[in-house]
N, C-alpha and C. Protein backbone atom coordinates (compact mmCIF):
# COMPACT_ATOMS: atom_id res chain seq x y z
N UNK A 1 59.35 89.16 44.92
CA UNK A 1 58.69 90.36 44.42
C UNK A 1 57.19 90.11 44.30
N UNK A 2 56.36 91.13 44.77
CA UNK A 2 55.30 91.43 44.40
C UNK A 2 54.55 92.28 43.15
N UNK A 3 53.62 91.62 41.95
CA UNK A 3 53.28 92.44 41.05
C UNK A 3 51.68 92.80 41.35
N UNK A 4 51.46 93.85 41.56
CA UNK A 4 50.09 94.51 41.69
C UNK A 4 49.70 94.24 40.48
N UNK A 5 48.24 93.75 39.67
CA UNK A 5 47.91 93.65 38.15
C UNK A 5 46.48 93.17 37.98
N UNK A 6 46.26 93.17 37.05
CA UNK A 6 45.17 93.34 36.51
C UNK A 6 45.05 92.26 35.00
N UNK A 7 44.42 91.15 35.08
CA UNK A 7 44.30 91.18 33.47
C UNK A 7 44.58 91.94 31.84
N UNK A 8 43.84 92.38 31.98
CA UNK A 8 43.28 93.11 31.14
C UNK A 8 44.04 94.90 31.30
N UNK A 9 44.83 95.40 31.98
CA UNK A 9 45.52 96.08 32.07
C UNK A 9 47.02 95.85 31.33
N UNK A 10 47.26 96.74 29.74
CA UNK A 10 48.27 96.50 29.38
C UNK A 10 49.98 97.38 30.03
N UNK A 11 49.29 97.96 30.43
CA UNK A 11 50.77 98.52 31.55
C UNK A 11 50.91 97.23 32.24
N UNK A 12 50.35 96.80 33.11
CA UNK A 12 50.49 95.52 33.80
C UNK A 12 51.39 94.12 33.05
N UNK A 13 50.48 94.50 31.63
CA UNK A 13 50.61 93.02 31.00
C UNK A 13 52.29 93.48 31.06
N UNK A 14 52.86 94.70 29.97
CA UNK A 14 54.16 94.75 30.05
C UNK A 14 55.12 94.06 30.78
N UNK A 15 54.79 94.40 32.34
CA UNK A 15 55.72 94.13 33.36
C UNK A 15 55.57 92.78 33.59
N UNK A 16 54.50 91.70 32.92
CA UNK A 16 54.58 90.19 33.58
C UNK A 16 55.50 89.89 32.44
N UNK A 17 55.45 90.51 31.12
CA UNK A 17 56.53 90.07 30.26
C UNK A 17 58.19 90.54 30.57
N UNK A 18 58.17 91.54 30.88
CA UNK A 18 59.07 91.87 31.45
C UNK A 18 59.95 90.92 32.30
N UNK A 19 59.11 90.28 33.51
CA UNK A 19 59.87 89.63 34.69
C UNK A 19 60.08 87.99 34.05
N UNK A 20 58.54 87.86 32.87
CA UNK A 20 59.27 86.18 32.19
C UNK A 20 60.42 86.36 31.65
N UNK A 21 60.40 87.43 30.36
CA UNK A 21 62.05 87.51 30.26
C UNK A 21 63.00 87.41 30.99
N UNK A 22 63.50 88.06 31.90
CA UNK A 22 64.30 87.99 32.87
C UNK A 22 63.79 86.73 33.95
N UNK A 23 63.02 85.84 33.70
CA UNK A 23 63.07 84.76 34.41
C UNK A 23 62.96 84.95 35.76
N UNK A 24 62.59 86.35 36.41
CA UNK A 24 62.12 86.23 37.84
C UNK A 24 60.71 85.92 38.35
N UNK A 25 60.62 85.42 39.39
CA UNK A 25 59.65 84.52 40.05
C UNK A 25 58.88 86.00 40.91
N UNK A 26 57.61 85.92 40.61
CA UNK A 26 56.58 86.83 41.53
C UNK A 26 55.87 86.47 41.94
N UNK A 27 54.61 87.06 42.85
CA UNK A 27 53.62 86.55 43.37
C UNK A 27 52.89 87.86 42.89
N UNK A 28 51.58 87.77 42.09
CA UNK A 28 50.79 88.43 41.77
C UNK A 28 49.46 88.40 42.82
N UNK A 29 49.42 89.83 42.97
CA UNK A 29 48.40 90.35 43.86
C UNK A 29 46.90 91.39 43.20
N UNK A 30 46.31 90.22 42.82
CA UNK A 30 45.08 91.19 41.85
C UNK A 30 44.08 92.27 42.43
N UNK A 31 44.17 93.50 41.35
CA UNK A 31 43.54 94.25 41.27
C UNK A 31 42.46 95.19 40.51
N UNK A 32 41.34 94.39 40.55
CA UNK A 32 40.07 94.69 39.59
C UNK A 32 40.19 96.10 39.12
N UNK A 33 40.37 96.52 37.91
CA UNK A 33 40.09 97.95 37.74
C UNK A 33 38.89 98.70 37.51
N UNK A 34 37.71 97.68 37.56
CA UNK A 34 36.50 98.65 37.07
C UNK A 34 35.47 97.83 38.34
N UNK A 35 35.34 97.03 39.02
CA UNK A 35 34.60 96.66 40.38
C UNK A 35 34.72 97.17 41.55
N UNK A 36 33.24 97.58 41.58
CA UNK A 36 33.29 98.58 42.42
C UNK A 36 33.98 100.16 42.58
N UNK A 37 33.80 100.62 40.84
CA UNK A 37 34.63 101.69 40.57
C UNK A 37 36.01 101.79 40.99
N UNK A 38 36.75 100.52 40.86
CA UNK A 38 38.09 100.38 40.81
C UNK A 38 38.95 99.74 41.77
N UNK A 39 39.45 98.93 41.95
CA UNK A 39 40.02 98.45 43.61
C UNK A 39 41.39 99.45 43.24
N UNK A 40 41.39 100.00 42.18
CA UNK A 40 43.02 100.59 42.40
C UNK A 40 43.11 102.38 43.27
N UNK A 41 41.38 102.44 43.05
CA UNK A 41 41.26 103.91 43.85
C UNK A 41 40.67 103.62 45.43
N UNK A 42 40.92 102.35 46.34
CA UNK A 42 40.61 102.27 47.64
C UNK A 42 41.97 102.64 48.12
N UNK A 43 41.77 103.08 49.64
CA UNK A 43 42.90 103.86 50.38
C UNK A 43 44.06 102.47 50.46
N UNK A 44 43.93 101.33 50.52
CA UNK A 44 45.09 100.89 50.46
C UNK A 44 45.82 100.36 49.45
N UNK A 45 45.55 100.77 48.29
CA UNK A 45 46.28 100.59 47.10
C UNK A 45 46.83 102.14 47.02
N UNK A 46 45.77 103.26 47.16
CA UNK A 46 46.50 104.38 47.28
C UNK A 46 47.80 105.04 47.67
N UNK A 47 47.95 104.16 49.14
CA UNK A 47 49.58 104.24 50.23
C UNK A 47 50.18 103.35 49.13
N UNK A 48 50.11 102.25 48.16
CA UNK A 48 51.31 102.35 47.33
C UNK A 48 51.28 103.08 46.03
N UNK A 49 49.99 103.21 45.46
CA UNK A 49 49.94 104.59 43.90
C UNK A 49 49.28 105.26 44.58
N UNK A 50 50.16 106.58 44.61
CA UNK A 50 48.87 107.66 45.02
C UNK A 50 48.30 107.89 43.58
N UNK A 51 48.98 107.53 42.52
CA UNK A 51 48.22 107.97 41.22
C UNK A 51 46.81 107.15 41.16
N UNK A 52 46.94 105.87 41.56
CA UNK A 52 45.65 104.88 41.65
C UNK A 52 45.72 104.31 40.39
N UNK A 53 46.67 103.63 39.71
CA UNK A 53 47.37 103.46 39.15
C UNK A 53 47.81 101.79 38.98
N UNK A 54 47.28 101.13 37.91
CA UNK A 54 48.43 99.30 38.35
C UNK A 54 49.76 99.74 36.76
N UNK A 55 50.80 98.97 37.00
CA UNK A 55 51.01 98.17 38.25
C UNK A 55 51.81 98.80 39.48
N UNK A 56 52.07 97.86 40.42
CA UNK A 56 53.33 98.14 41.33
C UNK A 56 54.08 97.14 41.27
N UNK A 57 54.86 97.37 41.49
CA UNK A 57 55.91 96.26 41.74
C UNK A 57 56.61 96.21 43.43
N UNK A 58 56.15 95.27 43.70
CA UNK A 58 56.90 95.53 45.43
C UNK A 58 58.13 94.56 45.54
N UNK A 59 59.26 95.21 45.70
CA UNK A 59 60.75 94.22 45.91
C UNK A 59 60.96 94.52 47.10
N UNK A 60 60.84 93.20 47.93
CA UNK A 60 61.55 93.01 49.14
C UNK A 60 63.17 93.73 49.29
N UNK A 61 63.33 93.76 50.58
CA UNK A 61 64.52 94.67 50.74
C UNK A 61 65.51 93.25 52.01
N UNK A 62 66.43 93.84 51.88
CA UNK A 62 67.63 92.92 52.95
C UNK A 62 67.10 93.27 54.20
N UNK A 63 67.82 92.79 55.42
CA UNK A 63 68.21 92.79 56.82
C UNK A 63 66.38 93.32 57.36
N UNK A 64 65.06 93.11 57.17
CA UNK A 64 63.93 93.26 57.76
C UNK A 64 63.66 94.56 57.05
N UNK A 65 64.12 95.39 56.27
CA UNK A 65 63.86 96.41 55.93
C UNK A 65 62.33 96.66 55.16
N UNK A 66 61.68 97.62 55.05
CA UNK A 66 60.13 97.23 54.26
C UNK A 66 60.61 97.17 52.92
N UNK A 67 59.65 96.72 52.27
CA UNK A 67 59.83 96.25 50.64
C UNK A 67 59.61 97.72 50.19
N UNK A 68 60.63 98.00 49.36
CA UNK A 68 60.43 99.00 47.98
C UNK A 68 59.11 99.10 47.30
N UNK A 69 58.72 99.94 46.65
CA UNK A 69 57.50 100.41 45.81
C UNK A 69 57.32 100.88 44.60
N UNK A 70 57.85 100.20 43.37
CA UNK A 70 57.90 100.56 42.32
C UNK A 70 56.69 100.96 41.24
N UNK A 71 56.31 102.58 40.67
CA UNK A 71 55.58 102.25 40.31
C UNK A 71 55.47 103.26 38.39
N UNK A 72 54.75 102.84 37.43
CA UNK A 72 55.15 103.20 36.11
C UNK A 72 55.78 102.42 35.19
N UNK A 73 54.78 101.39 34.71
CA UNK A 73 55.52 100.15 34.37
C UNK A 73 57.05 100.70 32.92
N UNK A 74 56.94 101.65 32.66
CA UNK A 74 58.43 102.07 31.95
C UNK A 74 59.39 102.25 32.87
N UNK A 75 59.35 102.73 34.40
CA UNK A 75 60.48 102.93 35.36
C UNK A 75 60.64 101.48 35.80
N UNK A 76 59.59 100.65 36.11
CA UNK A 76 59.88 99.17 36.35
C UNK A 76 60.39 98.28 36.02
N UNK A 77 60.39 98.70 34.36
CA UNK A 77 61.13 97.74 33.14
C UNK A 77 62.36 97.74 33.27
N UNK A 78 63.11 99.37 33.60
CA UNK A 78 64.24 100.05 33.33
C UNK A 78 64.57 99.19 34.54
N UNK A 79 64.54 99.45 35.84
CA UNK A 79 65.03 99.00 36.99
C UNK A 79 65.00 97.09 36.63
N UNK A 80 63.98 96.69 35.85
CA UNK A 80 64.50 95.41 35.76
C UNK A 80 65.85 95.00 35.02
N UNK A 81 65.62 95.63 34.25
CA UNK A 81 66.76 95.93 33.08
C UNK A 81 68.26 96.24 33.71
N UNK A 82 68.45 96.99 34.58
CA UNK A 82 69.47 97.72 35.03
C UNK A 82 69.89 96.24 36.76
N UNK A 83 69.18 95.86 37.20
CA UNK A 83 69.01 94.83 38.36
C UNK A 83 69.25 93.76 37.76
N UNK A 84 68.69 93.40 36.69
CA UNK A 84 68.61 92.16 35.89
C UNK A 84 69.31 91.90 34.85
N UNK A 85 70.54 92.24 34.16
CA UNK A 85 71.01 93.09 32.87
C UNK A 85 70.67 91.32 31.94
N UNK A 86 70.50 90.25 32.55
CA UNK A 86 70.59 89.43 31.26
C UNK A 86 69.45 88.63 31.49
N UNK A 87 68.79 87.78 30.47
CA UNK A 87 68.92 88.43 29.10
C UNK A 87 68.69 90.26 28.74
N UNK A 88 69.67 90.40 28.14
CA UNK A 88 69.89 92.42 27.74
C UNK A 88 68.18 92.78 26.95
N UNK A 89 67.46 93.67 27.96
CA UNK A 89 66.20 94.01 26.44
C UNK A 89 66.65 95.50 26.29
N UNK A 90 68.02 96.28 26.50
CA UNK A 90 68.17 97.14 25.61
C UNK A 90 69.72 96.99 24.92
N UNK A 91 69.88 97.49 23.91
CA UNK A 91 71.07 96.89 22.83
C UNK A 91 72.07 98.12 23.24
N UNK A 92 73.23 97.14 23.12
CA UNK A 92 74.78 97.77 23.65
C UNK A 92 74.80 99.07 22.54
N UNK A 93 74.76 99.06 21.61
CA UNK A 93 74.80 100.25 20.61
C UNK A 93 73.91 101.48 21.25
N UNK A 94 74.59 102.81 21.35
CA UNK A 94 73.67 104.00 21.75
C UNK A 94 72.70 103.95 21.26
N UNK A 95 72.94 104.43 19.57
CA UNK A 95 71.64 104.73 18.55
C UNK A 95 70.62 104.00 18.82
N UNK A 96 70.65 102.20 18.70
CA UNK A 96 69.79 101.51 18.44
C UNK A 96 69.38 101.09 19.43
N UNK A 97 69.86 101.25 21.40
CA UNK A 97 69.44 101.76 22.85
C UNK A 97 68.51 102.85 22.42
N UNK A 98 68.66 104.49 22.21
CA UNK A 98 67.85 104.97 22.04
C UNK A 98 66.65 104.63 21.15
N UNK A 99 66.59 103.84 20.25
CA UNK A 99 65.61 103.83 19.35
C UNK A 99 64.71 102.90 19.88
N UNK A 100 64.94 101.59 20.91
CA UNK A 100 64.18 101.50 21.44
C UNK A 100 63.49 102.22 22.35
N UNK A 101 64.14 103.26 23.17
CA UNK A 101 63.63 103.72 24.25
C UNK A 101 62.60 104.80 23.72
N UNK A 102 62.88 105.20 21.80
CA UNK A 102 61.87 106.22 21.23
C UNK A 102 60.75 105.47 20.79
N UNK A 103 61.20 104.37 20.77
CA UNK A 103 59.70 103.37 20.18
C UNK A 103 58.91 103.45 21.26
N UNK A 104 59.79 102.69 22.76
CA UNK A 104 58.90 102.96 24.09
C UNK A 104 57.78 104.01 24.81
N UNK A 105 58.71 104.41 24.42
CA UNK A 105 57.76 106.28 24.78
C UNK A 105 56.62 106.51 24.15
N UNK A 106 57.00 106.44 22.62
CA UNK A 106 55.81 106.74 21.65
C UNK A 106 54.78 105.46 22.24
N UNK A 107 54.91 104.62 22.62
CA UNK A 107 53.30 103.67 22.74
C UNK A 107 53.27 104.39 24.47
N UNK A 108 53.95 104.24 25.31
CA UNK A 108 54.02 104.74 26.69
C UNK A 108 52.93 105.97 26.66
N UNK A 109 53.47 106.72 26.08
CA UNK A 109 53.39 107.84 26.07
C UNK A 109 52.10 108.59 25.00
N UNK A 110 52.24 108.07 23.90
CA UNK A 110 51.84 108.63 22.84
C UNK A 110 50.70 107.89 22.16
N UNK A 111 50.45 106.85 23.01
CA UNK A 111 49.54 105.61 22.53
C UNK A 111 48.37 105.88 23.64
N UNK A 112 49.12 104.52 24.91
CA UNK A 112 48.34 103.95 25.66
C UNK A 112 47.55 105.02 26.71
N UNK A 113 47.61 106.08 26.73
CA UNK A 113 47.10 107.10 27.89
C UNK A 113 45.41 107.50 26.99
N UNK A 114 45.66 107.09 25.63
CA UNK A 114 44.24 107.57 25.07
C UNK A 114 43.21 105.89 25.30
N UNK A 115 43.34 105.18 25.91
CA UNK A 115 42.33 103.98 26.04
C UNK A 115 42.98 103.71 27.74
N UNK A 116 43.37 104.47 28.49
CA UNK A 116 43.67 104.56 29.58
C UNK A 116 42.06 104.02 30.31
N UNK A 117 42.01 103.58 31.27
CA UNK A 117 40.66 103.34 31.87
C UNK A 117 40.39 104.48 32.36
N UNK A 118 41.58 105.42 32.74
CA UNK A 118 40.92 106.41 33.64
C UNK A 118 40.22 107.48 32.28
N UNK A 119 41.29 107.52 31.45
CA UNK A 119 40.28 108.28 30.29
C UNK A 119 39.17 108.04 29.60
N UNK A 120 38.72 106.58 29.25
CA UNK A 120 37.89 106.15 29.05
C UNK A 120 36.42 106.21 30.18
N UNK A 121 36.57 106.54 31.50
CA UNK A 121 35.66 106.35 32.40
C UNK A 121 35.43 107.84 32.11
N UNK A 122 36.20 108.54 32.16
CA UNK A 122 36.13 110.01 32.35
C UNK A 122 35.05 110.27 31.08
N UNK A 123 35.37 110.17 30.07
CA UNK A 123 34.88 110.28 28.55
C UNK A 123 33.25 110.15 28.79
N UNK A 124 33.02 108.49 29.34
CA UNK A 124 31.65 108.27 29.16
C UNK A 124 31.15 108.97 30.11
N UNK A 125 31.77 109.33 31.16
CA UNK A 125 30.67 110.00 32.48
C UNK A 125 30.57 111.32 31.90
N UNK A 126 31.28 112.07 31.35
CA UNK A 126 31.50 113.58 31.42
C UNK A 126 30.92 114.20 29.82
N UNK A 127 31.58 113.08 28.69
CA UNK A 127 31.19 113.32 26.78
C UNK A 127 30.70 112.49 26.78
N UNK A 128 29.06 111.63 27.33
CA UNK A 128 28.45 110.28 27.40
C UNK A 128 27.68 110.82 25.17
N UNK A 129 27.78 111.92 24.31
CA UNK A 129 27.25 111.99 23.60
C UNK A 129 28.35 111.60 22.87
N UNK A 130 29.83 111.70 22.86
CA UNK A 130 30.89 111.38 21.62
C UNK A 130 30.94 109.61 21.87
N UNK A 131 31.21 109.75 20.38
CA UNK A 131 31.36 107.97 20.00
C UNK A 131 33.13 107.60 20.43
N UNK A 132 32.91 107.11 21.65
CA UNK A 132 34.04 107.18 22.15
C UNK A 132 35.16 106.24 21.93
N UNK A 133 34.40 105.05 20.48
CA UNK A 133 35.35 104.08 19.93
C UNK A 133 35.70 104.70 18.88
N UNK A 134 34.86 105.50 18.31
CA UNK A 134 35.31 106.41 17.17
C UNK A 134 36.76 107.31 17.71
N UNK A 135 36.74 107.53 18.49
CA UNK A 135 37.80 108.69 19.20
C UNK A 135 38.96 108.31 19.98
N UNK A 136 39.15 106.75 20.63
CA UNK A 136 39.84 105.92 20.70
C UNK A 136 40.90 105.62 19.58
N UNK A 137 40.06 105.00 18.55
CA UNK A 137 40.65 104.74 17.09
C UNK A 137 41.15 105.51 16.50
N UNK A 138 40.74 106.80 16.50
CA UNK A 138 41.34 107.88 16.00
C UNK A 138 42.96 107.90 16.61
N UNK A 139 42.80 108.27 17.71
CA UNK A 139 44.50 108.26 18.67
C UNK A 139 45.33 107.40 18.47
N UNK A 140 44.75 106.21 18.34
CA UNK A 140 45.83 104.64 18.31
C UNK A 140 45.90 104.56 17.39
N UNK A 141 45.22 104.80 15.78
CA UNK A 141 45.62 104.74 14.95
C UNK A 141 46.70 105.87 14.57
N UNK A 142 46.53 107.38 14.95
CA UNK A 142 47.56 107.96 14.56
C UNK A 142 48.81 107.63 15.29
N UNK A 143 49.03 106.68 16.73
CA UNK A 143 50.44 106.66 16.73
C UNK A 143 51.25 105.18 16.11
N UNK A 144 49.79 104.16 15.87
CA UNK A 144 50.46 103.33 15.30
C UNK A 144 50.98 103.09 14.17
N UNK A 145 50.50 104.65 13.01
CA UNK A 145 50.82 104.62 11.90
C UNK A 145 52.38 105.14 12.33
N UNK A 146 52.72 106.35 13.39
CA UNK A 146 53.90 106.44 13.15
C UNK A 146 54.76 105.24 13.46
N UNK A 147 54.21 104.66 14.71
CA UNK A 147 55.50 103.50 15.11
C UNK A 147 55.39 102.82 13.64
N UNK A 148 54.71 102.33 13.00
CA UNK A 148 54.99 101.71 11.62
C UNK A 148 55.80 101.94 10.72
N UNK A 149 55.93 103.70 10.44
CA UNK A 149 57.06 104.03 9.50
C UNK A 149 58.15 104.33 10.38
N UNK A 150 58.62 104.39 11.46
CA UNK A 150 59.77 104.45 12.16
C UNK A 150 60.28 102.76 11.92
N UNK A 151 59.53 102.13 12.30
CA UNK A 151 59.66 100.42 12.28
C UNK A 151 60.18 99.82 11.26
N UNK A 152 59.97 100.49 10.13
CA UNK A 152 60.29 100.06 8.84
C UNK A 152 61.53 99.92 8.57
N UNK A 153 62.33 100.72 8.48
CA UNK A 153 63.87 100.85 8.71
C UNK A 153 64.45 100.11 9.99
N UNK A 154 63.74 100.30 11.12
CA UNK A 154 64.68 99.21 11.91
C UNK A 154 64.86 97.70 12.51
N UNK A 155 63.04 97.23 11.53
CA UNK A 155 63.00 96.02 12.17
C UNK A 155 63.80 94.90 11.50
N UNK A 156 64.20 94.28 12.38
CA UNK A 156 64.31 92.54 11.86
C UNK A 156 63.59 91.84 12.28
N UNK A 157 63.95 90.72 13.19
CA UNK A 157 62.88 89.85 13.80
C UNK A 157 62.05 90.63 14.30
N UNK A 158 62.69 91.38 15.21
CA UNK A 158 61.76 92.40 16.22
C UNK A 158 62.11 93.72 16.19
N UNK A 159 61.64 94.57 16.43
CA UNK A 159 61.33 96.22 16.26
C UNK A 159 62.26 96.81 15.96
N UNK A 160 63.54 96.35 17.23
CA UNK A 160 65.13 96.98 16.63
C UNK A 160 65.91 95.82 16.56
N UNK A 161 66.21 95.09 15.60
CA UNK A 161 67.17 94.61 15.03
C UNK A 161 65.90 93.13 15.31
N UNK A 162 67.21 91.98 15.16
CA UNK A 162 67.00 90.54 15.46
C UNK A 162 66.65 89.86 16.99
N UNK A 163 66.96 91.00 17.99
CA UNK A 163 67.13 90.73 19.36
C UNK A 163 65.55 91.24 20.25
N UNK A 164 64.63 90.54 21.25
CA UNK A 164 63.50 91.27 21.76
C UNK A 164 64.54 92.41 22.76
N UNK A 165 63.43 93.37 22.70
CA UNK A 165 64.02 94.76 23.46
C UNK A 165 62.46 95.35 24.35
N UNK A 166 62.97 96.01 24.70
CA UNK A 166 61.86 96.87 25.58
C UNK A 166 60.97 97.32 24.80
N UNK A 167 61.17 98.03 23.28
CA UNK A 167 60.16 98.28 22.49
C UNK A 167 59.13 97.29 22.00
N UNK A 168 59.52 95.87 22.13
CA UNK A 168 58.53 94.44 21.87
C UNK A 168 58.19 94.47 22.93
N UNK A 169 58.16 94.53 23.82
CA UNK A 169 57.99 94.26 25.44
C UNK A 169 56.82 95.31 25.62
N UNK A 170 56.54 96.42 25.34
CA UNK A 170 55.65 97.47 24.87
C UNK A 170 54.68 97.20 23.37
N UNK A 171 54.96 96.85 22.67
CA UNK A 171 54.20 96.85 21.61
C UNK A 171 53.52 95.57 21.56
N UNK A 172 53.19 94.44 22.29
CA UNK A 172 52.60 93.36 22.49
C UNK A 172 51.63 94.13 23.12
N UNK A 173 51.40 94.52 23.96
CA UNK A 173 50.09 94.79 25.35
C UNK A 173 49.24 95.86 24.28
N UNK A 174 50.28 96.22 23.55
CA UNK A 174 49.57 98.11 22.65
C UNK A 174 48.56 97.11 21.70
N UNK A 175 49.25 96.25 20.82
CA UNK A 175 48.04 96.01 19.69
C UNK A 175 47.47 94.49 20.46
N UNK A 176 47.19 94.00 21.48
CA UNK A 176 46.44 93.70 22.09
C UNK A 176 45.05 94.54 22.54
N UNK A 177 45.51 95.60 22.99
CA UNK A 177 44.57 96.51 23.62
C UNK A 177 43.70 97.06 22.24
N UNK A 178 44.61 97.25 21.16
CA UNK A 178 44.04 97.83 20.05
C UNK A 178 42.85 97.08 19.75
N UNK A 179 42.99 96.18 19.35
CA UNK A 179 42.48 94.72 18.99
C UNK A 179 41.24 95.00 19.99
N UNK A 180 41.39 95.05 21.37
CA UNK A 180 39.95 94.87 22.31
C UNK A 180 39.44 96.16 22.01
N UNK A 181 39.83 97.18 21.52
CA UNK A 181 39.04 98.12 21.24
C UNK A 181 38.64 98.66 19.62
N UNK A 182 38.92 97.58 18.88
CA UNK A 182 38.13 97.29 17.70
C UNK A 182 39.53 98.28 16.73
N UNK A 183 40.31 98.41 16.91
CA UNK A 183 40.85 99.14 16.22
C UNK A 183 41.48 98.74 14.82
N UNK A 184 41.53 98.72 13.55
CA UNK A 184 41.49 98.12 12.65
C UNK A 184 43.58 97.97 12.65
N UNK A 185 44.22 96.87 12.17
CA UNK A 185 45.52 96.55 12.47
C UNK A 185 46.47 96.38 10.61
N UNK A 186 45.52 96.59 10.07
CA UNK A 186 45.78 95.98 8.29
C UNK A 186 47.11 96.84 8.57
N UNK A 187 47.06 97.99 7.96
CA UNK A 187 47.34 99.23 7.73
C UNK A 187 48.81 99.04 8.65
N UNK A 188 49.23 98.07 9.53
CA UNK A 188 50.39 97.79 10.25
C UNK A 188 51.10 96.90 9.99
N UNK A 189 51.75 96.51 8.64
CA UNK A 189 52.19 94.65 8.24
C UNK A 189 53.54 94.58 9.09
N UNK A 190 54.33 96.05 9.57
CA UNK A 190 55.52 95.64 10.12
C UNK A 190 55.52 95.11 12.00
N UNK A 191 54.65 95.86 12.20
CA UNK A 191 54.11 95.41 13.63
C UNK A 191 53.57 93.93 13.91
N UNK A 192 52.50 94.27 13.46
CA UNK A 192 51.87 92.63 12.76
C UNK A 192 52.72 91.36 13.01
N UNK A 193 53.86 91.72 12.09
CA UNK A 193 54.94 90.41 11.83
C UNK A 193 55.79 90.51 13.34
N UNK A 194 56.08 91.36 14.02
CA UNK A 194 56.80 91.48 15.43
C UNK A 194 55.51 91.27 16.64
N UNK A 195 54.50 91.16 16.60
CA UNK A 195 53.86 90.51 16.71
C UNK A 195 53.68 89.24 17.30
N UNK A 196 53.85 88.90 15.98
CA UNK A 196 53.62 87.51 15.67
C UNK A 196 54.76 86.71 16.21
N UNK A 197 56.15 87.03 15.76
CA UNK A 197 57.31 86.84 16.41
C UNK A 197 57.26 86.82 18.01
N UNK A 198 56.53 87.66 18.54
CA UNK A 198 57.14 87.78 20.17
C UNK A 198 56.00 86.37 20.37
N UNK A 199 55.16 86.22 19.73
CA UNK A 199 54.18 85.53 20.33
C UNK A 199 54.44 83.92 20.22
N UNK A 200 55.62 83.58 19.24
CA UNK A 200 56.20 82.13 19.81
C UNK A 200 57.08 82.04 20.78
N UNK A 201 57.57 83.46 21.64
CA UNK A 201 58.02 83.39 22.97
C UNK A 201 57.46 82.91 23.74
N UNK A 202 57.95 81.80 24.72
CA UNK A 202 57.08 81.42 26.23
C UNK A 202 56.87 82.50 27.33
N UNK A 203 57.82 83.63 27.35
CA UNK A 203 57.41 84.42 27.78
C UNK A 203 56.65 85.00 28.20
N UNK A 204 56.65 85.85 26.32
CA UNK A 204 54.85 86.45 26.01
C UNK A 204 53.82 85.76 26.19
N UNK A 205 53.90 84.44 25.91
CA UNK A 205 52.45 83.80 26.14
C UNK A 205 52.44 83.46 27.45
N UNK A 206 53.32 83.28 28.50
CA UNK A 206 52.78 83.05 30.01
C UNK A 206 52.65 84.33 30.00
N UNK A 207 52.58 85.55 29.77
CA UNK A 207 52.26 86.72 30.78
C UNK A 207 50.92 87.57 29.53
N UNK A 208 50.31 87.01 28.92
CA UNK A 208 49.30 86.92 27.85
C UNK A 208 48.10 86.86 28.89
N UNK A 209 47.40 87.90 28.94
CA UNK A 209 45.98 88.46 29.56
C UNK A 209 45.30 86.96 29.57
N UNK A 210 45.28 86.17 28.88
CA UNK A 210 44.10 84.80 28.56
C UNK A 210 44.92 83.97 29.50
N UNK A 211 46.11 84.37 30.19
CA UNK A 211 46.68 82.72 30.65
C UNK A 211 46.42 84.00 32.39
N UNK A 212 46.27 84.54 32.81
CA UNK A 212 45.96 85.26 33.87
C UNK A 212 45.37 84.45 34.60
N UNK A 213 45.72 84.80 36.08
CA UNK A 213 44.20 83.49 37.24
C UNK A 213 42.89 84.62 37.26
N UNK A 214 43.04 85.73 37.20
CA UNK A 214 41.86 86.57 37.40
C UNK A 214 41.29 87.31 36.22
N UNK A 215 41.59 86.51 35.01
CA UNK A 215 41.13 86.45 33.92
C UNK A 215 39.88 86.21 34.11
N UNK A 216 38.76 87.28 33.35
CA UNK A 216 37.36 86.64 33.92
C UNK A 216 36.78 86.37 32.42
């Protein structure tokens, strides 16, 4: 497999944690997101995101066939998940399956699109007068206060229960990113501590932005 990525891209980071968990072997193919106004918006990254977009994931196929094109690091996870089932990062129980997949969403979804690069580029070229860390902080703090009181009730070691799940697998890259964008973390002690937890994984720390080759 091939992972399209970026340092410093936490969609990206997800999916290198993703594949340490599951213990599969990749070859990472870097892609600067802000040099030269982006290597992810030249025409041949395009033919695999037309969104312009990291990561991808490229899985070779059987009998000469071209490699697959995976791209949306939440559809990538799932397909690892579902290709890969062990170690399990979603729990045999419905409820507490869905509750990761509602934790997922909410940072997917409800988080990471407001410190998006593409929103952030957009912001300074277009609102170069709004304080655009002020307005950052604003967003990430309102969804990290909710993942916090949802969290409360279901964490143990990690987010849902004692076991890492897709919702840790997501919430590592989120208050990473927070963190590079000054966002204050007090106000989060249940996150914080899951956290801290994923981060004596070998996992998390081989697929940790600082251990990257194109870490600059």
């Amino acid at each position: 497999m091939k992972l399209y990525t970026h340092w410093r891209s936490s969609s990206a980071y997800r999916v290198r944690i993703g594949l340490a968990l599951k213990g599969l072997p990749y070859e990472s193919s870097f892609v600067h997101m802000t040099r030269g106004g982006g290597e992810q918006h030249r025409p041949e990254f395009l033919s695999k995101n037309p969104r312009g977009q990291i990561p991808v994931l490229e899985i070779p196929q059987d009998n000469g066939a071209p490699p697959v094109e995976l791209i949306q690091s939440l559809a990538i996870l799932e397909y690892l998940e579902e290709a890969y089932p062990t170690p399990a990062l979603l729990p045999k129980a419905p409820f507490a399956r869905a509750r990761v997949r509602e934790y997922a969403q909410l940072i997917c979804s409800g988080l990471q699109p407001f410190h998006n690069t593409g929103t952030t580029s957009y912001l300074k070229a277009y609102a170069p007068e709004l304080d655009q860390a002020r307005w950052t902080a604003h967003f990430v703090a309102a969804g990290l206060t909710a993942l916090e009181a949802r969290a409360r009730d279901s964490a143990g070691r990690f987010l849902v229960g004692d076991d890492v799940s897709l919702a840790d697998v997501l919430l590592v890259p989120q208050l990473y990113a927070s963190r590079r964008f000054g966002v204050p973390l007090d106000a989060y002690p249940t996150l914080l501590r899951v956290d801290a937890e994923c981060a004596q994984l070998a996992a998390f720390a081989a697929a940790h932005p600082d251990r990257q080759a194109d870490r600059e």
